[in-house]
Every structure is written in C-alpha cells, then in structure tokens.
C-alpha atoms as a PDB file:
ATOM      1  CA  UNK A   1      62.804  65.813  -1.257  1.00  0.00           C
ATOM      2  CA  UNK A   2      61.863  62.601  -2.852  1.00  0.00           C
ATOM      3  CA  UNK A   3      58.858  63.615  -4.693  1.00  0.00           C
ATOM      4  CA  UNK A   4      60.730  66.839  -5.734  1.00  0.00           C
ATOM      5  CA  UNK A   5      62.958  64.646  -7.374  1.00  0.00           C
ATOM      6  CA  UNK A   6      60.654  62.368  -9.647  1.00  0.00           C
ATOM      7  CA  UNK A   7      59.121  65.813 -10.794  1.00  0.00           C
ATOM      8  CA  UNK A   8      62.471  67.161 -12.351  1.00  0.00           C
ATOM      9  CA  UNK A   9      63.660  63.653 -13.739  1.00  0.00           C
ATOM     10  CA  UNK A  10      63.868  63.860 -17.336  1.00  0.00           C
ATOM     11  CA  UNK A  11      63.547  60.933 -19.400  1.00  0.00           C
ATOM     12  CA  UNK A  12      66.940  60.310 -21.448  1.00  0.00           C
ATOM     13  CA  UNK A  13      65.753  58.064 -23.827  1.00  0.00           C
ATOM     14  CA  UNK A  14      62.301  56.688 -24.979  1.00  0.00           C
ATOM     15  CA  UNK A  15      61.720  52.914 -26.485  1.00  0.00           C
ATOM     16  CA  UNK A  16      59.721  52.417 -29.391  1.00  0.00           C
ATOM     17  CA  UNK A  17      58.470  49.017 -30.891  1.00  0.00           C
ATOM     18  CA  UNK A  18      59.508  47.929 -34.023  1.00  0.00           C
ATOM     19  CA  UNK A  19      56.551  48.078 -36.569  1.00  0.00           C
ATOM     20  CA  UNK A  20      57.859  45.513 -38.326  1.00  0.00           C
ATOM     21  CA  UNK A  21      57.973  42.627 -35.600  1.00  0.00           C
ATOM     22  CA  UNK A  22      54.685  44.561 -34.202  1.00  0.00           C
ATOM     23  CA  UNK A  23      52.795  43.830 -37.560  1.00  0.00           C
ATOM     24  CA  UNK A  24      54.546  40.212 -37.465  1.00  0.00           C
ATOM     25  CA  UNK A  25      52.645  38.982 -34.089  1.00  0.00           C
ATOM     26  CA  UNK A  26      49.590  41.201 -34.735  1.00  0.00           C
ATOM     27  CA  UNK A  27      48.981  38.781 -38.125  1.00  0.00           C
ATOM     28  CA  UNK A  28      50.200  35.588 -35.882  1.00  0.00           C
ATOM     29  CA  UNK A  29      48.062  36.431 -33.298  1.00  0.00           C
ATOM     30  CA  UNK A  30      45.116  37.106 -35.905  1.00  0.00           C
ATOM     31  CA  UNK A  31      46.134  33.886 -37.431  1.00  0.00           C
ATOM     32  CA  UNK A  32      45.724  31.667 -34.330  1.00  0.00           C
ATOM     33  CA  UNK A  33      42.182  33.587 -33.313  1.00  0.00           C
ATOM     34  CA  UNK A  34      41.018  32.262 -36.838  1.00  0.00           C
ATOM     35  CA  UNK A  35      42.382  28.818 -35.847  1.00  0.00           C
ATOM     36  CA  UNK A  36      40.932  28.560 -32.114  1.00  0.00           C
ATOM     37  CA  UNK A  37      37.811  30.387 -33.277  1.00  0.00           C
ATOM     38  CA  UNK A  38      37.439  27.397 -36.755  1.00  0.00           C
ATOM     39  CA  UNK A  39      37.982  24.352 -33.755  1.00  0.00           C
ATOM     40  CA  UNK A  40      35.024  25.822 -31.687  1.00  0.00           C
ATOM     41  CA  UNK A  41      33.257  25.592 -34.598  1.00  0.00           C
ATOM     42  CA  UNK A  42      33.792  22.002 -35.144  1.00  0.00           C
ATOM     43  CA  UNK A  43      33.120  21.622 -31.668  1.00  0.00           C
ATOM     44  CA  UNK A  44      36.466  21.863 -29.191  1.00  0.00           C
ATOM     45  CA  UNK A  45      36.451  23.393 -26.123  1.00  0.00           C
ATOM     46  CA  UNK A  46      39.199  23.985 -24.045  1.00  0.00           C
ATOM     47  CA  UNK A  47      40.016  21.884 -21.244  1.00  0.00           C
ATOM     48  CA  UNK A  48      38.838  22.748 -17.762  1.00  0.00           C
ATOM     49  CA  UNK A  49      41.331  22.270 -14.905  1.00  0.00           C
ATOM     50  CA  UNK A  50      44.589  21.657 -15.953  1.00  0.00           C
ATOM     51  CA  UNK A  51      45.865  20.229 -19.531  1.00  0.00           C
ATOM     52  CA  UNK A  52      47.123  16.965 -19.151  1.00  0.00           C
ATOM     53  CA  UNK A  53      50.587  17.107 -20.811  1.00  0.00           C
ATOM     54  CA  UNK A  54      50.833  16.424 -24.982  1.00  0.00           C
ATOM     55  CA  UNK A  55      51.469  12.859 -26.413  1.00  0.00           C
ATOM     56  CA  UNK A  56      55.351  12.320 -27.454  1.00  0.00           C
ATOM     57  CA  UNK A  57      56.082  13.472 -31.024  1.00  0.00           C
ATOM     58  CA  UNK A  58      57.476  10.803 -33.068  1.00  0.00           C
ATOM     59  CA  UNK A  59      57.014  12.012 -36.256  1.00  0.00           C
ATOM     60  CA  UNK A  60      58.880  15.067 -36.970  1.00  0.00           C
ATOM     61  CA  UNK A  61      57.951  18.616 -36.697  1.00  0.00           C
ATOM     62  CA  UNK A  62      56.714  20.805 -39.461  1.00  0.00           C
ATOM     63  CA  UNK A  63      56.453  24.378 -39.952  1.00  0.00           C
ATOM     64  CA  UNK A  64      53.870  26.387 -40.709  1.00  0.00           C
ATOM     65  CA  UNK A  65      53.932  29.941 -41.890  1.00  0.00           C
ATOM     66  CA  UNK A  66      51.394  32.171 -40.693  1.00  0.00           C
ATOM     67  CA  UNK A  67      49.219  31.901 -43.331  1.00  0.00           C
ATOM     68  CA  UNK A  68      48.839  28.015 -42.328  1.00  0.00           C
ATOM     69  CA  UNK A  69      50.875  26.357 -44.927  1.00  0.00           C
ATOM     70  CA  UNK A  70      53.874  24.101 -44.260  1.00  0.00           C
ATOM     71  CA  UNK A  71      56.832  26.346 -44.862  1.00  0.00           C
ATOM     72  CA  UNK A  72      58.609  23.469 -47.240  1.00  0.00           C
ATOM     73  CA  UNK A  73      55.416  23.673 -49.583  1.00  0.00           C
ATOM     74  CA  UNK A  74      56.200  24.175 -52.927  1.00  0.00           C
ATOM     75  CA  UNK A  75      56.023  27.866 -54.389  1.00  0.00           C
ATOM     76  CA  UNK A  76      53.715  29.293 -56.007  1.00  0.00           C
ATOM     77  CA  UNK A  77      55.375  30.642 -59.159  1.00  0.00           C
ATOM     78  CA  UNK A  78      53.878  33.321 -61.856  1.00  0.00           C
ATOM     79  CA  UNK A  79      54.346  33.098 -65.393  1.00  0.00           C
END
C-alpha cells in the first residue's frame, strides 16, 4: 500500500530560487575565491586543527561590497 501511495502523490507546488539572490552569492562566492586564492599567493595557508578564536575588535567594523571596496567610499560620479 505504501509504495502505491508515493507513486500517485502529485507534487502541489514546486520551489524555485530566486535568480536574483542566486546571482548575488554566486558573485560573493566568486569574490571570496579571488580573495582566499590572492592570500595563498602571498603565502597563507589555512590553519590545521582547529582556529584559535579571532582577536577582539576594537576598532569598528567596515563594510565591504562585493567588489572589495568599503561601502562608505566615495562615488564614483560621471560627467
């Protein structure tokens, strides 16, 4: 009975990604490859075992866009 039941289920509704957010992380993702892959370059490595935890922050924060520019950098502008 119960495998004759999973063969007539029908699927009521399907889930799609948005392209939008999906072409958002595929170019953040592709961003930080280009960043791990430039500090093995220079020589970093990951750490082996486990990561000890990161140093308190006391400067504060800034954000970067995804193209690797603080997001309160001035604009470019076009005349």
């Amino acid at each position: 009975m119960h495998s004759a039941a999973s063969t007539y289920v029908r699927i009521r509704s399907t889930w799609e990604p948005d392209p939008e957010r999906t072409a958002l992380y595929d170019e953040l993702y592709a961003a930080y490859l280009g960043r791990r892959e430039a500090a093995r370059s220079l020589g970093w490595a990951p750490p082996s075992g486990d990561a000890p935890s990161p140093p308190a922050v006391s400067a504060p924060v800034r954000a970067v866009s995804a193209a690797g520019t603080p997001s309160d950098a001035p604009k470019a502008t076009h005349v």
